[in-house]
PDB file of N, CA and C in Angstrom:
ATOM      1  N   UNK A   1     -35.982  24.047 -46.201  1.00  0.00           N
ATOM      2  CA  UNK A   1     -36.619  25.058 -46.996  1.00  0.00           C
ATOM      3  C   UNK A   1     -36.900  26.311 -46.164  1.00  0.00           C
ATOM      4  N   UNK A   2     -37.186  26.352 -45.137  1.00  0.00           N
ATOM      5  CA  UNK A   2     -37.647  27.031 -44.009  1.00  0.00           C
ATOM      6  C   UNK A   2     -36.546  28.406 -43.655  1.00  0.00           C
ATOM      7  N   UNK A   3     -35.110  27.910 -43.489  1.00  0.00           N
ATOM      8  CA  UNK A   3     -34.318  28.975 -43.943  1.00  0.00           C
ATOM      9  C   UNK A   3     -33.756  29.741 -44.637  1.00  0.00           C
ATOM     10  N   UNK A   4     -34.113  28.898 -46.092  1.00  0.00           N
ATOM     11  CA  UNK A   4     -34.355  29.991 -47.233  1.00  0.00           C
ATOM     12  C   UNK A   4     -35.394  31.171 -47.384  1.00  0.00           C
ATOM     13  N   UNK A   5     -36.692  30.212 -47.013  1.00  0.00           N
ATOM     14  CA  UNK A   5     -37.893  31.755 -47.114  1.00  0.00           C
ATOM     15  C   UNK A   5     -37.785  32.157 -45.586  1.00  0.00           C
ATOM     16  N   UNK A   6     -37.161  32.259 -45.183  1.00  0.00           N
ATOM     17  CA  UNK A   6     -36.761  33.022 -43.998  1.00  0.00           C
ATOM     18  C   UNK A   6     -35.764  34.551 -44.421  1.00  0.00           C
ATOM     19  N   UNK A   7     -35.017  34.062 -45.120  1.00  0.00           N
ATOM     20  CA  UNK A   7     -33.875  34.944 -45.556  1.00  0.00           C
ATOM     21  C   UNK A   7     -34.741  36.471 -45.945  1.00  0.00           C
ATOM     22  N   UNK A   8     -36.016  35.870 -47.108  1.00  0.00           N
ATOM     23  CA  UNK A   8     -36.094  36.929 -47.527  1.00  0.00           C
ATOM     24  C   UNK A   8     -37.934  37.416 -46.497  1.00  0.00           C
ATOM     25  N   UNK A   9     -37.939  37.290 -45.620  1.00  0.00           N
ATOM     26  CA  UNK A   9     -39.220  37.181 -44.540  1.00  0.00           C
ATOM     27  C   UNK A   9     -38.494  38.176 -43.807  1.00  0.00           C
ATOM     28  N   UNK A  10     -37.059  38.170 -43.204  1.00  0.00           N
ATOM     29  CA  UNK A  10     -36.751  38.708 -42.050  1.00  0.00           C
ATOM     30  C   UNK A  10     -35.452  38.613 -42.130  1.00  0.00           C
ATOM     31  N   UNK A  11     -34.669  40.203 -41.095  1.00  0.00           N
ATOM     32  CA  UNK A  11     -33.071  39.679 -41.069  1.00  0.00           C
ATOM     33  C   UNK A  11     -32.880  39.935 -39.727  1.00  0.00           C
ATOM     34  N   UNK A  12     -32.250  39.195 -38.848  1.00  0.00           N
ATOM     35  CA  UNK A  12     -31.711  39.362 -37.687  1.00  0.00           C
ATOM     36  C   UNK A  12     -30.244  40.220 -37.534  1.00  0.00           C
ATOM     37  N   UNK A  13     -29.844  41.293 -37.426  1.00  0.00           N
ATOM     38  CA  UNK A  13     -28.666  42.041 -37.538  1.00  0.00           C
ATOM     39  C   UNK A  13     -27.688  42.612 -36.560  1.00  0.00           C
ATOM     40  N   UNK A  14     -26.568  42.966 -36.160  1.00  0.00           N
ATOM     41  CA  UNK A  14     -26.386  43.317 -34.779  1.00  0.00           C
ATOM     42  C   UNK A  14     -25.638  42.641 -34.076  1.00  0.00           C
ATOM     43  N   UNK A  15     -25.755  41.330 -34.503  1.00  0.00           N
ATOM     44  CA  UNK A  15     -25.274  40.509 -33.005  1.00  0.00           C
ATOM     45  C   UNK A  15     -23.946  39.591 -33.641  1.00  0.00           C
ATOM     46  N   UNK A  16     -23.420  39.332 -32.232  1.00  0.00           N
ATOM     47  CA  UNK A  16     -21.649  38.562 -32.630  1.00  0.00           C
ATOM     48  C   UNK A  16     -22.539  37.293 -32.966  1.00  0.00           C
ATOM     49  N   UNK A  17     -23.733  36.834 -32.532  1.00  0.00           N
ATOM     50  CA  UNK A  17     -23.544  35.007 -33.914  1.00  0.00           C
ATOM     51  C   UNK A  17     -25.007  34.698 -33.492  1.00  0.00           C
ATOM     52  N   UNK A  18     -25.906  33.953 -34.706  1.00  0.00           N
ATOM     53  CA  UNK A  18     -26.995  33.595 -34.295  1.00  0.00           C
ATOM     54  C   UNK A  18     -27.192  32.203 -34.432  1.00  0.00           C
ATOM     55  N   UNK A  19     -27.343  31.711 -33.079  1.00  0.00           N
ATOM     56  CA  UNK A  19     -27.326  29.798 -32.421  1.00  0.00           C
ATOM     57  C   UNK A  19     -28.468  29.296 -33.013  1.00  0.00           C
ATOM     58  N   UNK A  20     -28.567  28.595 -34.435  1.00  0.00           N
ATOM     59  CA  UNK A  20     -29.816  27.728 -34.408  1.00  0.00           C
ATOM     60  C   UNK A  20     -29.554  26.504 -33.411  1.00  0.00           C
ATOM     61  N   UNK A  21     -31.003  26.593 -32.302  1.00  0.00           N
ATOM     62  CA  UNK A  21     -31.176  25.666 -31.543  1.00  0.00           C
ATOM     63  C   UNK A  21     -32.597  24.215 -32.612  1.00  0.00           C
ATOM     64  N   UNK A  22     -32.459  25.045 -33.753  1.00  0.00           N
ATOM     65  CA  UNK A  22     -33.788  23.866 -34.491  1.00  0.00           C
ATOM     66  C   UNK A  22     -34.903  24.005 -34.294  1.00  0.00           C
ATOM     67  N   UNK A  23     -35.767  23.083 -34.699  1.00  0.00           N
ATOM     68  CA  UNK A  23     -36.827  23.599 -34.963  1.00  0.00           C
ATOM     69  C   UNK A  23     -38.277  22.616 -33.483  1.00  0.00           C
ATOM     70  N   UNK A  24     -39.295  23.023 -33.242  1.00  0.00           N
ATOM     71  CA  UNK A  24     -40.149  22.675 -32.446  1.00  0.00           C
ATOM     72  C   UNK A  24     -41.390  22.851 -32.934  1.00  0.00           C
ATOM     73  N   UNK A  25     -42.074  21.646 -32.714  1.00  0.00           N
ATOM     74  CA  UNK A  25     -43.626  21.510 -33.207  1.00  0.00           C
ATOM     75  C   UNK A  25     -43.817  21.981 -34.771  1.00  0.00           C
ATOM     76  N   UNK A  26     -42.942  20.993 -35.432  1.00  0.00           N
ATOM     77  CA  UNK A  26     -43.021  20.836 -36.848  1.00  0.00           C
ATOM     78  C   UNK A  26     -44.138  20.095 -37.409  1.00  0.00           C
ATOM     79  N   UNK A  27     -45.162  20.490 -38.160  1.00  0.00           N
ATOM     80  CA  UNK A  27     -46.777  19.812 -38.471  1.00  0.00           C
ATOM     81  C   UNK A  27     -46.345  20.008 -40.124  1.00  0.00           C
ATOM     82  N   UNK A  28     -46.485  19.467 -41.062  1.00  0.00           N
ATOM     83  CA  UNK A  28     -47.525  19.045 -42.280  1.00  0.00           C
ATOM     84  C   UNK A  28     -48.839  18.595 -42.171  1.00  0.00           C
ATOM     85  N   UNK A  29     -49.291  19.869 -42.644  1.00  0.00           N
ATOM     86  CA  UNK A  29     -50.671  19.575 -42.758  1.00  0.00           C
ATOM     87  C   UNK A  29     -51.413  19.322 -44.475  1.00  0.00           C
ATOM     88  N   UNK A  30     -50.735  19.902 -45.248  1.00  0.00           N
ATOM     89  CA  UNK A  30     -50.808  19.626 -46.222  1.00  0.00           C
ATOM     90  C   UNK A  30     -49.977  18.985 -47.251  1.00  0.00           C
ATOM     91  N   UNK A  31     -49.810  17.855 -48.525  1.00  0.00           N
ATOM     92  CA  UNK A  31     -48.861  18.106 -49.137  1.00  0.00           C
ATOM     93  C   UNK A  31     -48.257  19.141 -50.007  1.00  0.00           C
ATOM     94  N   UNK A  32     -47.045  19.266 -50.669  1.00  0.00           N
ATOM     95  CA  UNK A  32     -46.850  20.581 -50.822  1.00  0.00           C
ATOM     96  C   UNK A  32     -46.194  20.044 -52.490  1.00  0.00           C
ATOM     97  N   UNK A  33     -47.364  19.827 -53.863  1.00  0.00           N
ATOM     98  CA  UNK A  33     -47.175  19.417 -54.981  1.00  0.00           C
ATOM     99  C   UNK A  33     -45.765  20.015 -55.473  1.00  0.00           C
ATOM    100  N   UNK A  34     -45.265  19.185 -56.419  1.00  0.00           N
ATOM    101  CA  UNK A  34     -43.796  19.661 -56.774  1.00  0.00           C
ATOM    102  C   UNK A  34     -44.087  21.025 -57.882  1.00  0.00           C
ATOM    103  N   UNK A  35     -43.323  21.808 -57.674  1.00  0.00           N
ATOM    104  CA  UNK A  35     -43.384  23.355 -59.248  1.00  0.00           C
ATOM    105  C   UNK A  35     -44.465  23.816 -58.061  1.00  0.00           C
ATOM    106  N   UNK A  36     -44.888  23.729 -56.700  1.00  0.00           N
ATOM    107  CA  UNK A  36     -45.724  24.864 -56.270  1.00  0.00           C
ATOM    108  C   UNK A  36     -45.546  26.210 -55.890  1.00  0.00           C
ATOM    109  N   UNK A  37     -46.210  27.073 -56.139  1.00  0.00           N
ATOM    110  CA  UNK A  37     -45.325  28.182 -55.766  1.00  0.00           C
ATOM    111  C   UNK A  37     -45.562  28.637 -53.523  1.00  0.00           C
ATOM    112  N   UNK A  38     -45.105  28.997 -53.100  1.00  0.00           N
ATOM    113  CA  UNK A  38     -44.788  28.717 -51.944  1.00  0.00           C
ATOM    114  C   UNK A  38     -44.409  30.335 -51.059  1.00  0.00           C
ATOM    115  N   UNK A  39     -44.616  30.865 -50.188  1.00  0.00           N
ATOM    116  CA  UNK A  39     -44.048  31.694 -49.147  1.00  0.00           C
ATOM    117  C   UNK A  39     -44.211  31.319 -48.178  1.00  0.00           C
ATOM    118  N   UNK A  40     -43.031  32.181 -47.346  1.00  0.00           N
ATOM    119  CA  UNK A  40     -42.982  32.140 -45.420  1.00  0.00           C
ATOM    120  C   UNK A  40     -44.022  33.042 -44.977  1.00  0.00           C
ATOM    121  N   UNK A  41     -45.026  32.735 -44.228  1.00  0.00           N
ATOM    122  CA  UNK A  41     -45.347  34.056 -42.891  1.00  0.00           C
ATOM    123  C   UNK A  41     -44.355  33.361 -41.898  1.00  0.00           C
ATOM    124  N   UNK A  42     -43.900  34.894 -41.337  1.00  0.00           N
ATOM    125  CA  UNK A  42     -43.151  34.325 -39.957  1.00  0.00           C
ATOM    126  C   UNK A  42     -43.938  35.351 -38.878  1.00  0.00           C
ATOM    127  N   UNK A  43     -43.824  34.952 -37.876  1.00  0.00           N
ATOM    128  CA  UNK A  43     -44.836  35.519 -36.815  1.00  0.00           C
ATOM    129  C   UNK A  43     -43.655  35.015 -35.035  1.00  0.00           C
ATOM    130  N   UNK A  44     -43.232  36.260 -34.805  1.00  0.00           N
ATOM    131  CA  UNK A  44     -42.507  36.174 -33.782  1.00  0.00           C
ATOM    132  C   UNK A  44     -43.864  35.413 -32.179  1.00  0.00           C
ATOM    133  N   UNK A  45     -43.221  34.527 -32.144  1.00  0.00           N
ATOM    134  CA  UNK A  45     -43.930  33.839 -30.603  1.00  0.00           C
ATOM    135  C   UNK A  45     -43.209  34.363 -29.597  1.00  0.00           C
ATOM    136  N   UNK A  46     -42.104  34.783 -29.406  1.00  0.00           N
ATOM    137  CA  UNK A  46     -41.231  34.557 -27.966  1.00  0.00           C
ATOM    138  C   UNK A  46     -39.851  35.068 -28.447  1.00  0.00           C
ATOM    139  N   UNK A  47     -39.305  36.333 -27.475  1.00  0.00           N
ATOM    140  CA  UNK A  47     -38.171  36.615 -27.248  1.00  0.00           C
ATOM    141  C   UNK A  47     -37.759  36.805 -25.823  1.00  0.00           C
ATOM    142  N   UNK A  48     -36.662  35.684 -25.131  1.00  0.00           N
ATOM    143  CA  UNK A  48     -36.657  35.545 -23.645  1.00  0.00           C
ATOM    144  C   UNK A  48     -34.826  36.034 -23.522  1.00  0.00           C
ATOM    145  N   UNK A  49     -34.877  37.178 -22.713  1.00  0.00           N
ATOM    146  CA  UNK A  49     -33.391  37.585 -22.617  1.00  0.00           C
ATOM    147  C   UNK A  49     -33.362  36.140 -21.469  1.00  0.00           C
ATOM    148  N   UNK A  50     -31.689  36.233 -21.880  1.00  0.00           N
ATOM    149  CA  UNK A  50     -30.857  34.991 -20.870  1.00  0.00           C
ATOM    150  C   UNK A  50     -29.544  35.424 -20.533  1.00  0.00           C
ATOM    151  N   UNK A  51     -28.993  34.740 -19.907  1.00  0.00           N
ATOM    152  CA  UNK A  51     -27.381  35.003 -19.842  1.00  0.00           C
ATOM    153  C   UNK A  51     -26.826  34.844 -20.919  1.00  0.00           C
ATOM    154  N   UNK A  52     -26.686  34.084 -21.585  1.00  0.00           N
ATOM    155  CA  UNK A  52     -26.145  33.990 -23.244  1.00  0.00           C
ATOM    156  C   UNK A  52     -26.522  34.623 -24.196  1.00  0.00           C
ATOM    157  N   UNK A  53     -27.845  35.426 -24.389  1.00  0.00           N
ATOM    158  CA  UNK A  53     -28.112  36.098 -25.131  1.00  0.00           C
ATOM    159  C   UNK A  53     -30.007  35.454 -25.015  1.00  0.00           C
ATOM    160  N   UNK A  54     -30.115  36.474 -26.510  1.00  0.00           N
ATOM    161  CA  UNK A  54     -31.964  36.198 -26.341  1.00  0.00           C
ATOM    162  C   UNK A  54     -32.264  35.472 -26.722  1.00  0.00           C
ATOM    163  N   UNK A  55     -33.315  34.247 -26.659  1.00  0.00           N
ATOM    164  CA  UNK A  55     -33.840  32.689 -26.945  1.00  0.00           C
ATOM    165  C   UNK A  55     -35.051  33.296 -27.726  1.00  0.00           C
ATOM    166  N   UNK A  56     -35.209  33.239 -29.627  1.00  0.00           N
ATOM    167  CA  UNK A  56     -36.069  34.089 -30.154  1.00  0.00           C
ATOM    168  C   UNK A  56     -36.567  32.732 -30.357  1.00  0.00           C
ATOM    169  N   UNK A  57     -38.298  32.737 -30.733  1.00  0.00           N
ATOM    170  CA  UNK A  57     -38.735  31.979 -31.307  1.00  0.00           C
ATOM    171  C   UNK A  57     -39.828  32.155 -32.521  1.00  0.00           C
ATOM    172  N   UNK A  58     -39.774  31.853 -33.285  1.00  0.00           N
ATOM    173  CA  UNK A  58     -40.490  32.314 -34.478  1.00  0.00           C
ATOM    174  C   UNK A  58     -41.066  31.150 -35.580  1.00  0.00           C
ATOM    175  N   UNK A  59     -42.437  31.557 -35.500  1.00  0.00           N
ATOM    176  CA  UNK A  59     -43.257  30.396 -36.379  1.00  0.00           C
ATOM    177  C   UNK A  59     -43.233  30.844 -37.621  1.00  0.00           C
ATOM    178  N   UNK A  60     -42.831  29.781 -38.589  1.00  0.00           N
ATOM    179  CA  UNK A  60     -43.025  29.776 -39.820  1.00  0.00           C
ATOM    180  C   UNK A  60     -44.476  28.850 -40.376  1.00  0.00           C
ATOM    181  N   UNK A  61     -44.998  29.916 -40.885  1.00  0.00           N
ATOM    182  CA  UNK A  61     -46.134  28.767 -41.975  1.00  0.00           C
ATOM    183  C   UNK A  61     -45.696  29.258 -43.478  1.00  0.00           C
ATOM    184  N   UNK A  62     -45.545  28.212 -44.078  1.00  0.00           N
ATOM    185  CA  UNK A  62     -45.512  27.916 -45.440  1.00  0.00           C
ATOM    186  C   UNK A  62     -46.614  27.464 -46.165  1.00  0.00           C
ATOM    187  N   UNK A  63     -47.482  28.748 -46.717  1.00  0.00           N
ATOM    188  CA  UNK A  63     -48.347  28.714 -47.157  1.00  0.00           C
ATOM    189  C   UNK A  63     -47.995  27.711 -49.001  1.00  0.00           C
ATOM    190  N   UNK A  64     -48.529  27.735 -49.444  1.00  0.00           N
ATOM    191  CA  UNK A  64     -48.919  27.345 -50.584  1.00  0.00           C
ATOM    192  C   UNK A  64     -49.930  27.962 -51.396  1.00  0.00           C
ATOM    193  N   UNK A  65     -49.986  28.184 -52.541  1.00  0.00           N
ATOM    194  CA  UNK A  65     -50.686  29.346 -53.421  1.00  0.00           C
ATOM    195  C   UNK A  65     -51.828  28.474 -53.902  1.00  0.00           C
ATOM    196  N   UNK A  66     -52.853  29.115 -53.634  1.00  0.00           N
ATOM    197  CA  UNK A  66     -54.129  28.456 -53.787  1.00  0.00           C
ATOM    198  C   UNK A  66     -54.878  27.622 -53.183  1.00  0.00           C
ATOM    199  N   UNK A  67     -53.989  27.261 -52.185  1.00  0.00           N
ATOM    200  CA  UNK A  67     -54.488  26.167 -50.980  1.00  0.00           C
ATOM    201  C   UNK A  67     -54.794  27.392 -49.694  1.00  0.00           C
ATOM    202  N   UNK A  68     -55.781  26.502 -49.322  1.00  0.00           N
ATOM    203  CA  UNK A  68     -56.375  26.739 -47.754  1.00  0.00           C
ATOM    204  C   UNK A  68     -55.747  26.168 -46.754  1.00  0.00           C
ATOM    205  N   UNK A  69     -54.844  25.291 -47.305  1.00  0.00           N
ATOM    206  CA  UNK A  69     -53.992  24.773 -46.004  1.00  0.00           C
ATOM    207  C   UNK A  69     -52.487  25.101 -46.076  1.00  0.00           C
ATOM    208  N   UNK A  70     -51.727  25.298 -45.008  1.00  0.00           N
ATOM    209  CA  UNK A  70     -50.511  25.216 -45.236  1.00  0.00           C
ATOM    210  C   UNK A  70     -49.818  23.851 -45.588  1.00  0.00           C
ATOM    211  N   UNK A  71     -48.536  24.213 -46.254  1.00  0.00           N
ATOM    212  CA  UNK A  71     -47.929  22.974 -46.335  1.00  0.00           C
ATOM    213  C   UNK A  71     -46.957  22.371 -45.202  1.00  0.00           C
ATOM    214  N   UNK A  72     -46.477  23.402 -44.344  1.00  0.00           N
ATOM    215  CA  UNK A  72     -45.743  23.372 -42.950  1.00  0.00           C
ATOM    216  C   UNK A  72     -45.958  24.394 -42.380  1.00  0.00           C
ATOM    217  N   UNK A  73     -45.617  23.998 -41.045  1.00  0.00           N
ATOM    218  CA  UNK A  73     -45.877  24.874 -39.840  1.00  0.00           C
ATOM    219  C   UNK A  73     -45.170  24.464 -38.771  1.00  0.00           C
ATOM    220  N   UNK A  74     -44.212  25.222 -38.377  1.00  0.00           N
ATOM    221  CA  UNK A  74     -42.666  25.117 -37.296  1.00  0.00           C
ATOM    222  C   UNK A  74     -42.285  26.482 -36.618  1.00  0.00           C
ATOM    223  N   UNK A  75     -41.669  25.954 -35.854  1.00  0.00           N
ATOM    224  CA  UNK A  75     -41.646  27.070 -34.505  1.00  0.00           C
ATOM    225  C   UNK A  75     -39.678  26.765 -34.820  1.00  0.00           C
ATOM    226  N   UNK A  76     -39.202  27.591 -34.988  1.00  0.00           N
ATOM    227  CA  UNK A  76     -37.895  27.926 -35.365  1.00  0.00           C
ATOM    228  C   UNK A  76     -36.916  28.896 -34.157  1.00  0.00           C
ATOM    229  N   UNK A  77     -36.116  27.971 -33.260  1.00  0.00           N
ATOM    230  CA  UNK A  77     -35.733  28.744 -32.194  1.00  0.00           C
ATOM    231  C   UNK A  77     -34.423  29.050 -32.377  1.00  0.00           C
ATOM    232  N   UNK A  78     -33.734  30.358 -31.865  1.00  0.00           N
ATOM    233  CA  UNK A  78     -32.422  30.833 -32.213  1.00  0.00           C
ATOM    234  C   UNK A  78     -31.940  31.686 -31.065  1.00  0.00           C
ATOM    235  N   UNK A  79     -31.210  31.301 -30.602  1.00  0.00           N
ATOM    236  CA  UNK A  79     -30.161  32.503 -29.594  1.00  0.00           C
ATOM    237  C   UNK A  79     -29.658  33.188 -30.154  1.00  0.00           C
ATOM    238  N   UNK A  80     -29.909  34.868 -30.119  1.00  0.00           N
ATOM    239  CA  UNK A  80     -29.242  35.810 -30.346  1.00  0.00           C
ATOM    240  C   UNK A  80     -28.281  36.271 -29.302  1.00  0.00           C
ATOM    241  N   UNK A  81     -26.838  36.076 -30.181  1.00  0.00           N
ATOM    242  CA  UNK A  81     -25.787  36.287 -29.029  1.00  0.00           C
ATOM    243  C   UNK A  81     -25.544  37.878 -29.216  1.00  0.00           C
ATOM    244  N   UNK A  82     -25.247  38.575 -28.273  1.00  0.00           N
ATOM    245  CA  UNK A  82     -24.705  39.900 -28.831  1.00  0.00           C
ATOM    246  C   UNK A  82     -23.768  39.899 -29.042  1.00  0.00           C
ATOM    247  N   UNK A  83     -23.006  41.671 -29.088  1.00  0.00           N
ATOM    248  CA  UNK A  83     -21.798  41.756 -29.351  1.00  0.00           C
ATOM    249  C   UNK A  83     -21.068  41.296 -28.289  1.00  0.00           C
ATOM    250  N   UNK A  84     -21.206  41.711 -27.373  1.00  0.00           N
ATOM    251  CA  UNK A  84     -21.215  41.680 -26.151  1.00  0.00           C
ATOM    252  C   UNK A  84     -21.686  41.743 -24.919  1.00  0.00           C
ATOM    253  N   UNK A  85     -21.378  40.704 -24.177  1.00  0.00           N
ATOM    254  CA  UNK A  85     -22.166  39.929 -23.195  1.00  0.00           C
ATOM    255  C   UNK A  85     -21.622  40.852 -21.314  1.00  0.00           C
ATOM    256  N   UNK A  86     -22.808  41.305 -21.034  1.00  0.00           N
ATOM    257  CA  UNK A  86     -22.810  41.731 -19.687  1.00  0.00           C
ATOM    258  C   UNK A  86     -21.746  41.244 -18.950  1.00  0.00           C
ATOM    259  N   UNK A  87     -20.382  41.917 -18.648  1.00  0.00           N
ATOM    260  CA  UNK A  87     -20.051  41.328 -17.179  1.00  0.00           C
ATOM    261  C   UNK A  87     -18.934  40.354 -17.678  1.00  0.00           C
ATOM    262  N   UNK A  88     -19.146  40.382 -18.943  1.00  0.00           N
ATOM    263  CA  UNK A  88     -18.198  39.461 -19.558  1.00  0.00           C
ATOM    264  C   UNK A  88     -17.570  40.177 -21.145  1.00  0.00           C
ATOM    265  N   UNK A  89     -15.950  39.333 -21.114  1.00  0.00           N
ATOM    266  CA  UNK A  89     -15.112  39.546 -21.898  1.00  0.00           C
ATOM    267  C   UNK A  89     -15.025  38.573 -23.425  1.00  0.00           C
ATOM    268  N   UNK A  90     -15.033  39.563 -24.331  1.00  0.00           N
ATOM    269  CA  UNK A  90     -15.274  38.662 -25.457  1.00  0.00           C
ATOM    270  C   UNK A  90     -13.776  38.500 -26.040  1.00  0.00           C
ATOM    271  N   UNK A  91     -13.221  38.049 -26.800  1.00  0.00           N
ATOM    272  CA  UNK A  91     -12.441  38.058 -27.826  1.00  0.00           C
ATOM    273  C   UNK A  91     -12.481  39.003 -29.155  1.00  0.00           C
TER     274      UNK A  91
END
């Protein structure tokens, strides 16, 4: 679900390919009733340049409408590759 309300939360643009590495410190804290209505906050934690590109990390909470609690909460990590990589030859 998490990369759907992502889609419309945020767009990553620019780059030759973006690596889902998955997800880290995935919590339910609440259940999340069926027909609920639902959004992403996403909240950038961490962008670490590397040799391969940047290691982004970004928490999603999936709130739930009318609740005080979320229904999930995940840390969503992705390498942004560029177009092109320092020092190196792409295809």
């Amino acid at each position: 679900m998490i990369p759907l309300l992502a889609r419309d939360a945020y767009s990553l643009a620019g780059f030759r390919m973006l690596v889902n590495y998955g997800l880290d410190r995935v919590r339910f804290p609440a259940i999340v009733p069926s027909g609920s209505r639902v959004r992403d906050r996403a909240t950038l934690i961490s962008a670490e340049p590397g040799e391969r590109g940047t290691r982004v990390v970004i928490r999603h909470t999936v709130e739930i409408e009318g609740a005080s609690v979320p229904g999930c909460v995940a840390d969503a990590i992705t390498l942004l590759v560029p177009e092109r990589l320092e020092g190196r030859a792409h295809d």
